[in-house]
C-alpha atoms as a PDB file:
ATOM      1  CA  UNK A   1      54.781  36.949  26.329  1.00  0.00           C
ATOM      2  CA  UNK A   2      54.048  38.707  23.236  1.00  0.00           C
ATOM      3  CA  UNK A   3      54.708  42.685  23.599  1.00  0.00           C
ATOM      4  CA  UNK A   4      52.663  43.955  21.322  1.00  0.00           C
ATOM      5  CA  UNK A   5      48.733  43.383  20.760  1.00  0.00           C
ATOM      6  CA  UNK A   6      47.280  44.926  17.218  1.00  0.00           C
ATOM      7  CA  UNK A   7      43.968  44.790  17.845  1.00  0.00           C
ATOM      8  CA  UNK A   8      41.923  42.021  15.889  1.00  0.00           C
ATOM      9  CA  UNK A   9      45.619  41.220  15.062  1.00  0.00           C
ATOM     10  CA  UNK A  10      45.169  43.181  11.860  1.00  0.00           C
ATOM     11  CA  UNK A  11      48.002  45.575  10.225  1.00  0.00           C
ATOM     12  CA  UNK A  12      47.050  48.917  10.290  1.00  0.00           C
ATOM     13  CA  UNK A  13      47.602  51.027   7.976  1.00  0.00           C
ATOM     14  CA  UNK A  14      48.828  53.988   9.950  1.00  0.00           C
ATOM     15  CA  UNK A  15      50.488  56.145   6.998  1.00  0.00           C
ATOM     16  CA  UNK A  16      47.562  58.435   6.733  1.00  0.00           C
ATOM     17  CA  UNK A  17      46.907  59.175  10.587  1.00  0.00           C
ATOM     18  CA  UNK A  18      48.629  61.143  12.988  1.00  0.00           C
ATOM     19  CA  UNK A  19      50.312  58.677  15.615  1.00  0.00           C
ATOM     20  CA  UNK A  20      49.986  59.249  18.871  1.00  0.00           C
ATOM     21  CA  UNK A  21      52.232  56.993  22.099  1.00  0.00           C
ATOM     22  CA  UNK A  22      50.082  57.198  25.435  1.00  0.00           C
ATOM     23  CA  UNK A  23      51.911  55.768  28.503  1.00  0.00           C
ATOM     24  CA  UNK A  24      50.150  54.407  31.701  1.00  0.00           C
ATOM     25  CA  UNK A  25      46.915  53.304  29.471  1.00  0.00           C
ATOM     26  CA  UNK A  26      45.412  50.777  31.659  1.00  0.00           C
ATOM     27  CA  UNK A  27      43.191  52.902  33.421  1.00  0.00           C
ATOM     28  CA  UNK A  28      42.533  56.485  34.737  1.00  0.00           C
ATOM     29  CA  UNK A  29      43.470  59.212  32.139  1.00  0.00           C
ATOM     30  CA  UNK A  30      45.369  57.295  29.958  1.00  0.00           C
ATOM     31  CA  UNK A  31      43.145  54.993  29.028  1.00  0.00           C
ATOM     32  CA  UNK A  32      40.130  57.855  28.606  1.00  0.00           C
ATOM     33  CA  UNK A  33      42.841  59.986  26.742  1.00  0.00           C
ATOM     34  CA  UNK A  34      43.481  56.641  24.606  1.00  0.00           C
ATOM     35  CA  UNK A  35      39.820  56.106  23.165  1.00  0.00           C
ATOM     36  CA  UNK A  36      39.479  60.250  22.798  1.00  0.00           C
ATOM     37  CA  UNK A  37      42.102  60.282  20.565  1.00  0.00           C
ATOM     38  CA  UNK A  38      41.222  57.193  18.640  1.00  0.00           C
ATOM     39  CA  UNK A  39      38.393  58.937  17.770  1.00  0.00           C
ATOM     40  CA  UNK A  40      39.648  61.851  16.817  1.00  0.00           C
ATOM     41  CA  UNK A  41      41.673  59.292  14.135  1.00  0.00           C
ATOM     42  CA  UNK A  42      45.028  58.752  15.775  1.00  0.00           C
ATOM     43  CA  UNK A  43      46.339  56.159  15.511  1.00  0.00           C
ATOM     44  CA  UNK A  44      47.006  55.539  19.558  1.00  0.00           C
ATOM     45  CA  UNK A  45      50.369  53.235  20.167  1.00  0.00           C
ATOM     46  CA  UNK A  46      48.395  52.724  23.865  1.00  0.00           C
ATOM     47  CA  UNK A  47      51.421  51.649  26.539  1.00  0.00           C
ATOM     48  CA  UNK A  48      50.755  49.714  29.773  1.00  0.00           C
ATOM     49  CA  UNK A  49      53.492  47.964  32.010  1.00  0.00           C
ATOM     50  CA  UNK A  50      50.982  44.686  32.406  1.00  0.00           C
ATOM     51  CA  UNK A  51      48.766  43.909  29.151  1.00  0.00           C
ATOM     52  CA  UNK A  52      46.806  41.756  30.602  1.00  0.00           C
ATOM     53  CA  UNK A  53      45.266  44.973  32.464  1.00  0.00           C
ATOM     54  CA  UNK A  54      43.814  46.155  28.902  1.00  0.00           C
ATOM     55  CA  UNK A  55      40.151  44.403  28.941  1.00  0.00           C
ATOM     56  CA  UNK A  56      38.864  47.914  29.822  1.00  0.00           C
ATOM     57  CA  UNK A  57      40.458  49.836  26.745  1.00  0.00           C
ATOM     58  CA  UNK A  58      39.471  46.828  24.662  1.00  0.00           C
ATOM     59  CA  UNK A  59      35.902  47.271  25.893  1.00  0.00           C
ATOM     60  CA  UNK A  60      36.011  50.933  25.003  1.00  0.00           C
ATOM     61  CA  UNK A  61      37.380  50.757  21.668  1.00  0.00           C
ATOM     62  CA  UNK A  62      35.082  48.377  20.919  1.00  0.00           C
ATOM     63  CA  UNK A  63      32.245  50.548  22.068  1.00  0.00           C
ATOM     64  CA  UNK A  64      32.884  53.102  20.311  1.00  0.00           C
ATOM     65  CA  UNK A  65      34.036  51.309  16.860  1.00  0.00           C
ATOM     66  CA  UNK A  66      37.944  52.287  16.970  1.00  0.00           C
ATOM     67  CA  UNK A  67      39.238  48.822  17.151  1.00  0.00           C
ATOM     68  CA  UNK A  68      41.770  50.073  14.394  1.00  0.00           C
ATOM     69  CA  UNK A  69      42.566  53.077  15.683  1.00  0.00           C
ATOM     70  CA  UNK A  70      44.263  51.154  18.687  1.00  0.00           C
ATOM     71  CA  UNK A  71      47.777  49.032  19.157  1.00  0.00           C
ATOM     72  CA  UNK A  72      48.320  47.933  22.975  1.00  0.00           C
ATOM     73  CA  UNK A  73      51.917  47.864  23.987  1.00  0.00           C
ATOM     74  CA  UNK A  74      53.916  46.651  27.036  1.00  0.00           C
ATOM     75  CA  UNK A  75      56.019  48.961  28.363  1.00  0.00           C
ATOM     76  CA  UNK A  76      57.329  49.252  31.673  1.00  0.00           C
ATOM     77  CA  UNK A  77      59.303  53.082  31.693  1.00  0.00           C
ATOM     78  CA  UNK A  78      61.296  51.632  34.898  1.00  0.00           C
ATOM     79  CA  UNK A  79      63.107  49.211  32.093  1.00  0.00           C
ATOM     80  CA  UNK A  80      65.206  50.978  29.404  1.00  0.00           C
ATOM     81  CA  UNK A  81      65.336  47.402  27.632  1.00  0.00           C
ATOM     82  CA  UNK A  82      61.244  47.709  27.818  1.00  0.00           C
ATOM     83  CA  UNK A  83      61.707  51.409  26.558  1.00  0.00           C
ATOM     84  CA  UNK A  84      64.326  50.613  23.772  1.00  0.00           C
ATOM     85  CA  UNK A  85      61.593  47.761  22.379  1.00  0.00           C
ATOM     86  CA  UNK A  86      58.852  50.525  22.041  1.00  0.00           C
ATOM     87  CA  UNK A  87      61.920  52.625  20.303  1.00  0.00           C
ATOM     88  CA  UNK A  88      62.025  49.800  17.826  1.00  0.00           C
ATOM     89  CA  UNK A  89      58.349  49.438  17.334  1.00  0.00           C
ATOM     90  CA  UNK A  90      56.947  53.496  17.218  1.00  0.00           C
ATOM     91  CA  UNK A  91      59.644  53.648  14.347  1.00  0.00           C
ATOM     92  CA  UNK A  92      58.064  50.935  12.487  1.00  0.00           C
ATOM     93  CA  UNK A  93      55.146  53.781  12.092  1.00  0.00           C
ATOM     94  CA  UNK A  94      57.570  56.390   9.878  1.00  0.00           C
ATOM     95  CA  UNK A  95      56.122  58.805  12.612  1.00  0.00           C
ATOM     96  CA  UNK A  96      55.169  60.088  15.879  1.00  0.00           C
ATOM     97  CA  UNK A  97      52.750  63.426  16.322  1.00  0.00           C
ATOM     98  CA  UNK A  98      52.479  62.966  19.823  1.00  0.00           C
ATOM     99  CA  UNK A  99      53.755  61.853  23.364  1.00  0.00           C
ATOM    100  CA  UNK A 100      51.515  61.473  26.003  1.00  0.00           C
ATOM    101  CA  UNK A 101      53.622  61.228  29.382  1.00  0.00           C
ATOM    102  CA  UNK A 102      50.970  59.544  31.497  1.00  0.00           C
ATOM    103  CA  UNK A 103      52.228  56.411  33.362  1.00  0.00           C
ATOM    104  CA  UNK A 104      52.518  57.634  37.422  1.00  0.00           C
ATOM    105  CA  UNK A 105      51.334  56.619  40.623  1.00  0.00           C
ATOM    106  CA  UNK A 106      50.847  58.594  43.846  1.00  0.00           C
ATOM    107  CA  UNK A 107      53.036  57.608  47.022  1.00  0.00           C
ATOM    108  CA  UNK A 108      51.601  59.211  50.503  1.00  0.00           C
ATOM    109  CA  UNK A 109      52.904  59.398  53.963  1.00  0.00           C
ATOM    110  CA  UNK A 110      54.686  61.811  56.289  1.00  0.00           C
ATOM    111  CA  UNK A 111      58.443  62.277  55.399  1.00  0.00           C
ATOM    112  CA  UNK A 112      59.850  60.808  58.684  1.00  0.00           C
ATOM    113  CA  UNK A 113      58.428  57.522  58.193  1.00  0.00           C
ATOM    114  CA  UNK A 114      59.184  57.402  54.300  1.00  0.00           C
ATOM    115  CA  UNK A 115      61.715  55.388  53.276  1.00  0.00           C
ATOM    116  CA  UNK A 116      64.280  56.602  50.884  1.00  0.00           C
ATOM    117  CA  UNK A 117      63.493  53.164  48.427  1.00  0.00           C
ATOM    118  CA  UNK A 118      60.252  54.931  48.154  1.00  0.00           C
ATOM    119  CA  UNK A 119      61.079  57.807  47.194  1.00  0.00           C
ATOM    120  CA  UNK A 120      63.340  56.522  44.773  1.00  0.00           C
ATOM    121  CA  UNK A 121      60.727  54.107  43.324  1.00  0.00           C
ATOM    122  CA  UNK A 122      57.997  57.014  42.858  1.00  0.00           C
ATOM    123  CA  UNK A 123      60.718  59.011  40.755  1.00  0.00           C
ATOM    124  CA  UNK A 124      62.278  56.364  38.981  1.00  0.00           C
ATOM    125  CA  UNK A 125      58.132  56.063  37.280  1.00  0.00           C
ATOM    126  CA  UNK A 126      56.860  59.244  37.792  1.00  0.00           C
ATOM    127  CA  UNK A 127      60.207  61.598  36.661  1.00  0.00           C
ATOM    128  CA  UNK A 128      62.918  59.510  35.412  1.00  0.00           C
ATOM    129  CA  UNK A 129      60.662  57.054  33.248  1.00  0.00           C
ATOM    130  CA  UNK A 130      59.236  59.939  32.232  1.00  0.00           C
ATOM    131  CA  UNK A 131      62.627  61.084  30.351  1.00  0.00           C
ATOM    132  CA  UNK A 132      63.761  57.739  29.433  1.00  0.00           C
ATOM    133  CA  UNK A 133      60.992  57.377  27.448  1.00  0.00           C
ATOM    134  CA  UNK A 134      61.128  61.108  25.988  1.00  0.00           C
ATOM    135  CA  UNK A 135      64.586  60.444  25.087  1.00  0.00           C
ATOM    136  CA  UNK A 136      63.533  57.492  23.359  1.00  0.00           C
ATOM    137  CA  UNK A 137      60.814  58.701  21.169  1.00  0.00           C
ATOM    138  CA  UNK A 138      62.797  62.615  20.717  1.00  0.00           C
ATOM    139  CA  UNK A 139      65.036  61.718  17.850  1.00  0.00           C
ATOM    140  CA  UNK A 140      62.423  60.568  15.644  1.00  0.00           C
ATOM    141  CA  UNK A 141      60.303  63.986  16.325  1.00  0.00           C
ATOM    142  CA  UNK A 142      63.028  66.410  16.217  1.00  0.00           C
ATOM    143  CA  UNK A 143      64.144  64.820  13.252  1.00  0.00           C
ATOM    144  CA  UNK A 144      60.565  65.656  11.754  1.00  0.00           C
ATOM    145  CA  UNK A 145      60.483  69.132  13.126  1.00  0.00           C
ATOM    146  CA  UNK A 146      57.281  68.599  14.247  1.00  0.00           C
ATOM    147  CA  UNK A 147      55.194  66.985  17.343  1.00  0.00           C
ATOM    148  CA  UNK A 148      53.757  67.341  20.695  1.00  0.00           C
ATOM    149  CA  UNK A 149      54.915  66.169  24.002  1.00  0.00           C
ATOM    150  CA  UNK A 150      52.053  66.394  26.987  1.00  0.00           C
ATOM    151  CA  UNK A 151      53.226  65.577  30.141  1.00  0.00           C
ATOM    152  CA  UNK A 152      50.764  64.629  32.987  1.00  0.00           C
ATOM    153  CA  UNK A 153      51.545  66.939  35.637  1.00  0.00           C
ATOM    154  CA  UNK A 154      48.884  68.111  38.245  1.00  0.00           C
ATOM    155  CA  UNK A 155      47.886  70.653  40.749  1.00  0.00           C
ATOM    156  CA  UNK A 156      50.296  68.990  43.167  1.00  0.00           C
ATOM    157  CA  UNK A 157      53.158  70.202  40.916  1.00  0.00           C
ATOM    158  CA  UNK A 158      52.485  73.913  41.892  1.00  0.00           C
ATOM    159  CA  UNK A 159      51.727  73.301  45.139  1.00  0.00           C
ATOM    160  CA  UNK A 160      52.567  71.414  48.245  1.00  0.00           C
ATOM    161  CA  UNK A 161      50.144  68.825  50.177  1.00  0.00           C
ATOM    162  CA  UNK A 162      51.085  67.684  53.458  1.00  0.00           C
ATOM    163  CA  UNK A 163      51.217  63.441  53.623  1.00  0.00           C
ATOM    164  CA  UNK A 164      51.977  63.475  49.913  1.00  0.00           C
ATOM    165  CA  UNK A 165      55.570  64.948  49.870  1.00  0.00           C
ATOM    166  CA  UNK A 166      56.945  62.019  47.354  1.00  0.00           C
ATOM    167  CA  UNK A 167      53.915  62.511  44.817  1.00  0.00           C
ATOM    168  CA  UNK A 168      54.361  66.258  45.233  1.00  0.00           C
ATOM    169  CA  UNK A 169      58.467  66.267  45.074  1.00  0.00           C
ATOM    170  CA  UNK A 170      58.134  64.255  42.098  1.00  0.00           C
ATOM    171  CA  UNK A 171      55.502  66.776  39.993  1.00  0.00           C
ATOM    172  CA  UNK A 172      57.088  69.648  40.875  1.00  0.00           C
ATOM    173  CA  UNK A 173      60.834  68.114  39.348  1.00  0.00           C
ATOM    174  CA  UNK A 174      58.557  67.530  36.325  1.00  0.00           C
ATOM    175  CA  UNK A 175      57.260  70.772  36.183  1.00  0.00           C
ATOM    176  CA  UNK A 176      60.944  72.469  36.104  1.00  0.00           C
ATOM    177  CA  UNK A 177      62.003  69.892  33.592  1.00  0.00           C
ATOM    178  CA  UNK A 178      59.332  70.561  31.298  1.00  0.00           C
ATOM    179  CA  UNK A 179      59.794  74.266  31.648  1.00  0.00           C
ATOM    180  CA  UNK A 180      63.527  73.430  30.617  1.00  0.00           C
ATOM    181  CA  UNK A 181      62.407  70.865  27.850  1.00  0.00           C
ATOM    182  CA  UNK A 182      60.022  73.252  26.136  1.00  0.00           C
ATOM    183  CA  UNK A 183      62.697  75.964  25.707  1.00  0.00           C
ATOM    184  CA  UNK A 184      65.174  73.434  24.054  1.00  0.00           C
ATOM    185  CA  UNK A 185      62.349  72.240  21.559  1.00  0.00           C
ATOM    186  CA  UNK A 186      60.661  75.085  20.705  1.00  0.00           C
ATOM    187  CA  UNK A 187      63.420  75.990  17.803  1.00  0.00           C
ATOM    188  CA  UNK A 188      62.787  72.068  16.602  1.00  0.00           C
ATOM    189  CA  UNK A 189      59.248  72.770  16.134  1.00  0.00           C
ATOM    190  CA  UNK A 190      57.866  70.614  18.791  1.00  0.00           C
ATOM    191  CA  UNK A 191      55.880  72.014  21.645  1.00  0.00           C
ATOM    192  CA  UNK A 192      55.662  70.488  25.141  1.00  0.00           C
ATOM    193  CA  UNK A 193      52.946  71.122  27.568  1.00  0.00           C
ATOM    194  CA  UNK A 194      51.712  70.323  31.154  1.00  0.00           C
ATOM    195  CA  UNK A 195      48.456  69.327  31.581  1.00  0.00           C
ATOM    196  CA  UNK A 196      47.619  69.827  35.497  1.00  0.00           C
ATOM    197  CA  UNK A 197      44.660  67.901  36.625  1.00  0.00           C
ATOM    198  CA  UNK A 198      42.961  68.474  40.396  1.00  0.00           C
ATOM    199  CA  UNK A 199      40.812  66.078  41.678  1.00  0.00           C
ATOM    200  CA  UNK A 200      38.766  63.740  39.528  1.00  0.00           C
ATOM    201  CA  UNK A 201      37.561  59.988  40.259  1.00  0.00           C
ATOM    202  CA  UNK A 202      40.728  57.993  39.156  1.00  0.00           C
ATOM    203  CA  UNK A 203      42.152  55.233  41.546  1.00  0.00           C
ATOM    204  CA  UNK A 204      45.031  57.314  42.107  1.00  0.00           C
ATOM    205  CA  UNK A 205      44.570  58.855  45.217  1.00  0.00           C
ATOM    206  CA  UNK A 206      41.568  55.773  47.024  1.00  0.00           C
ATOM    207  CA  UNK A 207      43.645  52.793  46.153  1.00  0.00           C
ATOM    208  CA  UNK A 208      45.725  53.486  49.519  1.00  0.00           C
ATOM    209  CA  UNK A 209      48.461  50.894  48.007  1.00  0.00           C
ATOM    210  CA  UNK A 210      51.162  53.484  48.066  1.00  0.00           C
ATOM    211  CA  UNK A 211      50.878  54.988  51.609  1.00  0.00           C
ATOM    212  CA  UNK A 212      53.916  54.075  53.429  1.00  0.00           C
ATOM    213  CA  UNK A 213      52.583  51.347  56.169  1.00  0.00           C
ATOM    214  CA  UNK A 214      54.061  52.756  59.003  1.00  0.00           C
ATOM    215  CA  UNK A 215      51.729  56.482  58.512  1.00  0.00           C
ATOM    216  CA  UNK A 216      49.219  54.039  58.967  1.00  0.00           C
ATOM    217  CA  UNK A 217      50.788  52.716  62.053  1.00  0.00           C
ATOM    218  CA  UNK A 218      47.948  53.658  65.362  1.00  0.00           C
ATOM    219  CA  UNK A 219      51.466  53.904  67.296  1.00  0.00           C
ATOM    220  CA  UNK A 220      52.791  56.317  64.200  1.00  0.00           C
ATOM    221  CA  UNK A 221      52.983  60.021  65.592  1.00  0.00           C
ATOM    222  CA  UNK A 222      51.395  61.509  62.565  1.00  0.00           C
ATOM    223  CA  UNK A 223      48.419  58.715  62.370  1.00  0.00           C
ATOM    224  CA  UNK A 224      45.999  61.686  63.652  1.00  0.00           C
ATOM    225  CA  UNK A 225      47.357  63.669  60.905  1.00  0.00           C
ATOM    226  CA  UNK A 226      46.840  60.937  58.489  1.00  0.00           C
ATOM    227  CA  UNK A 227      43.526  60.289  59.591  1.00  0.00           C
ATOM    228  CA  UNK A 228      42.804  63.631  59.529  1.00  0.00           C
ATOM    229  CA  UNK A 229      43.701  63.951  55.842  1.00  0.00           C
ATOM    230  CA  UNK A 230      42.207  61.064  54.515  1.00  0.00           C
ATOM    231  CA  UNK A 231      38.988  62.663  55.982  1.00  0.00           C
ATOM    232  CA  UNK A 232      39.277  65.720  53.878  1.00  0.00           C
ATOM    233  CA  UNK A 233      39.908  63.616  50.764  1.00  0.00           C
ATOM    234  CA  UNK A 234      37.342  61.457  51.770  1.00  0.00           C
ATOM    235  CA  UNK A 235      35.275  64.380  52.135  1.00  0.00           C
ATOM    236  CA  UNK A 236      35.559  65.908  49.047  1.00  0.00           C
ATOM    237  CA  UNK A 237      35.789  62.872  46.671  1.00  0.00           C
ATOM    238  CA  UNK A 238      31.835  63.524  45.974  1.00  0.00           C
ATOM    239  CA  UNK A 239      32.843  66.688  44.275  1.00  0.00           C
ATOM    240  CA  UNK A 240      35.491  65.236  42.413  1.00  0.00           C
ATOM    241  CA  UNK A 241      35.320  66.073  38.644  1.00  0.00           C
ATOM    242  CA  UNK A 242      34.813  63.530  35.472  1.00  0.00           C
ATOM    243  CA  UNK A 243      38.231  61.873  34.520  1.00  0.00           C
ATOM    244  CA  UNK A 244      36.624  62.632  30.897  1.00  0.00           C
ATOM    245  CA  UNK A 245      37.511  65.962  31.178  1.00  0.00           C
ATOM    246  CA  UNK A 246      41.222  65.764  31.242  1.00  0.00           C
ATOM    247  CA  UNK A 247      40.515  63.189  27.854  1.00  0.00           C
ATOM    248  CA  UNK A 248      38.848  66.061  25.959  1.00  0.00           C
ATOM    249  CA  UNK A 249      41.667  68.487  27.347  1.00  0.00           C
ATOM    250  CA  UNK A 250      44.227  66.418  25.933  1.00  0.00           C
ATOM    251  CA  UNK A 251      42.532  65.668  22.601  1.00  0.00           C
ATOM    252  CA  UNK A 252      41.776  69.461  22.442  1.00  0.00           C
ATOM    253  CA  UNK A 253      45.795  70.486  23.104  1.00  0.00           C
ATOM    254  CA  UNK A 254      46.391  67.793  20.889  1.00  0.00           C
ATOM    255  CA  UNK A 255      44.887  69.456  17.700  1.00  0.00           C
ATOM    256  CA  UNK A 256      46.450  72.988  19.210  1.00  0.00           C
ATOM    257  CA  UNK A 257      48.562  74.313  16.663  1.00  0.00           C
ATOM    258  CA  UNK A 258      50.609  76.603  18.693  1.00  0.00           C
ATOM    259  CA  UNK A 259      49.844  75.365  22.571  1.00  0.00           C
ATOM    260  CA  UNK A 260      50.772  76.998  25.838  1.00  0.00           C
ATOM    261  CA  UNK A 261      52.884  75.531  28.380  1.00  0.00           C
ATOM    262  CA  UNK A 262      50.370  75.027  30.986  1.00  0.00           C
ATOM    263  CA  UNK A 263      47.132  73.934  31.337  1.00  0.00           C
ATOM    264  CA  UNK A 264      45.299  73.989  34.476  1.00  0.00           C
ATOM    265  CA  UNK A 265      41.965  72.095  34.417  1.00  0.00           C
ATOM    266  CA  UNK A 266      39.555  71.114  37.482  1.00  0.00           C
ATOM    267  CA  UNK A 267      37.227  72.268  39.871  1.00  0.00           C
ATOM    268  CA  UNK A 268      39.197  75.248  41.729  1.00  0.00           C
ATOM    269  CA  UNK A 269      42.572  74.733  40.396  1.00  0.00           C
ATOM    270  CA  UNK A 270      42.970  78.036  38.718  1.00  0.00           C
ATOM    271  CA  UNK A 271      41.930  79.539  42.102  1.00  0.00           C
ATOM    272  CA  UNK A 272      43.977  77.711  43.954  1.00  0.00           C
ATOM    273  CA  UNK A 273      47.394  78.373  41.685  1.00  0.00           C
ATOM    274  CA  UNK A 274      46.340  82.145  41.662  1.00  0.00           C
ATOM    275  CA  UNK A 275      46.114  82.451  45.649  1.00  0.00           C
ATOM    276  CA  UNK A 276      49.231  80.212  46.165  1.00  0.00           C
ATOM    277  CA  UNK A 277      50.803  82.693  43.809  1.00  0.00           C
ATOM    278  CA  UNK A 278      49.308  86.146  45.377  1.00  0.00           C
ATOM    279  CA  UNK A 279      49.611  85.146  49.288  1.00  0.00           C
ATOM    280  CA  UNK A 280      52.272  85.749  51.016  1.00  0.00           C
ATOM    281  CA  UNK A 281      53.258  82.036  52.789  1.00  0.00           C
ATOM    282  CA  UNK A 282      51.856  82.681  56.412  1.00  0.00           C
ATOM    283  CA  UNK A 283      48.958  83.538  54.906  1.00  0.00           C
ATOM    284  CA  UNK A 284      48.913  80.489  52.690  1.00  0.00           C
ATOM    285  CA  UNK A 285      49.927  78.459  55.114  1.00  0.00           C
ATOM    286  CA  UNK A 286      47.626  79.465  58.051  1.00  0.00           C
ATOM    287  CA  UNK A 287      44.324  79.391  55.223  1.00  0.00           C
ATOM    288  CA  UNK A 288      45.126  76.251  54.047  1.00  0.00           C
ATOM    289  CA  UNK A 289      45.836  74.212  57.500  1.00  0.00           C
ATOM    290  CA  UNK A 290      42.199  75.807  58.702  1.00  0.00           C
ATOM    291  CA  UNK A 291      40.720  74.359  56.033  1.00  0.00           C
ATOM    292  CA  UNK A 292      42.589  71.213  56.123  1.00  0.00           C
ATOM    293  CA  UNK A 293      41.218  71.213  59.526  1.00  0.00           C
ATOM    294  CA  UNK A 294      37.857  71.631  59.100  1.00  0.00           C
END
């Protein structure tokens, strides 16, 4: 199977656009973040571990005319032979403005009944694919002094969520390690920054593919729990925000000349981080189990 698909199989001449390598472009925010760039004229090096998933982001960059502004790429960041292939082809572009850590999925159930293989399979995409392919890509950017690295964290990185511990475990590693990153790159010119979504209508968090079967056991001893937190997603997905939103965020940090490290973005989430912050734990903890409860 071919790699790489170049749109219209055209070259592009990419010289005289920033370039910009998206991972986990498929769907959800990667794929929104994909076309928002594009038309802000990046040239978008758009990564997805299964190409034949990228009829959507075809469709959209058809839609809105950016057919050029888009190369789809194979990557899987669990494979450093994948990884060292996009290596090879985002230096074929002389260049590389920006990183856009996206690829994750979310992995759910209570910590008893996890097995380790799970946990080790949601950090070897969400956290250790994560470097591997910042390591790849770093060379060429540090050895331009310049660039952006945005890595998709979200509110679960500055908080815990009961059910959710190997989704949480593995946003809050990336949250120290970008805190870490960003003070080793600042002196190469290149800024890194954690976008930190809440809740918005991606398949993340309805697929139920990642919830460890035996939380959804009736005979499992947390199943009530389970239920009872699936209710309160379940419950609140109406108010979920507009994927889109995260897009324009990205674009916006994108063009940010001197960004910050974090950016916060979705209905309540700066609320949320400040009271976390403020309370005192048995506070916290008491609030948010009655509301859990509800």
């Amino acid at each position: 199977m071919e790699t790489t698909v170049l749109i219209n199989n055209e070259k592009v001449n990419r010289l005289k656009r920033k370039i910009a390598v998206i991972t986990g472009a498929s769907s959800g925010f990667g794929l929104l973040a994909a076309i928002e760039l594009a038309k802000n004229n990046y040239h978008v090096i758009a990564t997805m571990r299964d190409i034949n998933k990228r009829t959507s982001l075809l469709a959209g960059a058809k839609k809105n005319k950016i057919e050029d502004n888009i190369s789809i790429f194979e990557l899987d960041v669990t494979s450093q032979l994948s990884i060292d292939k996009l290596k090879e082809y985002a230096e074929t572009a002389g260049q590389i403005d920006l990183l856009v850590n996206n690829a994750g999925y979310a992995s759910a159930g209570f910590v008893e009944e996890i097995p380790l293989d799970e946990y080790r399979k949601q950090f070897d995409t969400n956290f250790f694919g994560l470097i591997a392919v910042t390591q790849a890509l770093l060379p060429r950017m540090r050895a331009q002094k310049r660039g952006t690295i945005i890595n998709m964290s979200s509110i679960s990185g500055r908080m815990g969520f009961p059910g959710m511990s190997p989704y949480v475990a593995s946003k809050h590693a990336l949250e120290g390690w970008s805190e870490c990153l960003r003070l080793e790159l600042k002196p190469f010119g290149i800024h890194v920054v954690l976008i930190e979504p809440g809740s918005y209508k991606t398949n993340i968090w309805t697929s139920g593919k990642y919830v460890t079967e035996r939380s959804l056991n009736h005979d499992s001893p947390y199943y009530h729990y389970m239920t009872q937190i699936q209710e309160y997603i379940d419950k609140g997905s109406q108010s979920f925000g507009d994927p889109n939103e995260v897009a324009l965020k990205i674009a916006e940090v994108a063009k940010t000349a001197e960004p910050v490290l974090r950016y916060p973005i979705g209905k309540g989430v700066r609320l949320n981080i400040f009271l976390k912050n403020t309370l005192k734990w048995p506070i916290w903890e008491k609030t948010f189990l009655k509301i859990l409860n509800k």
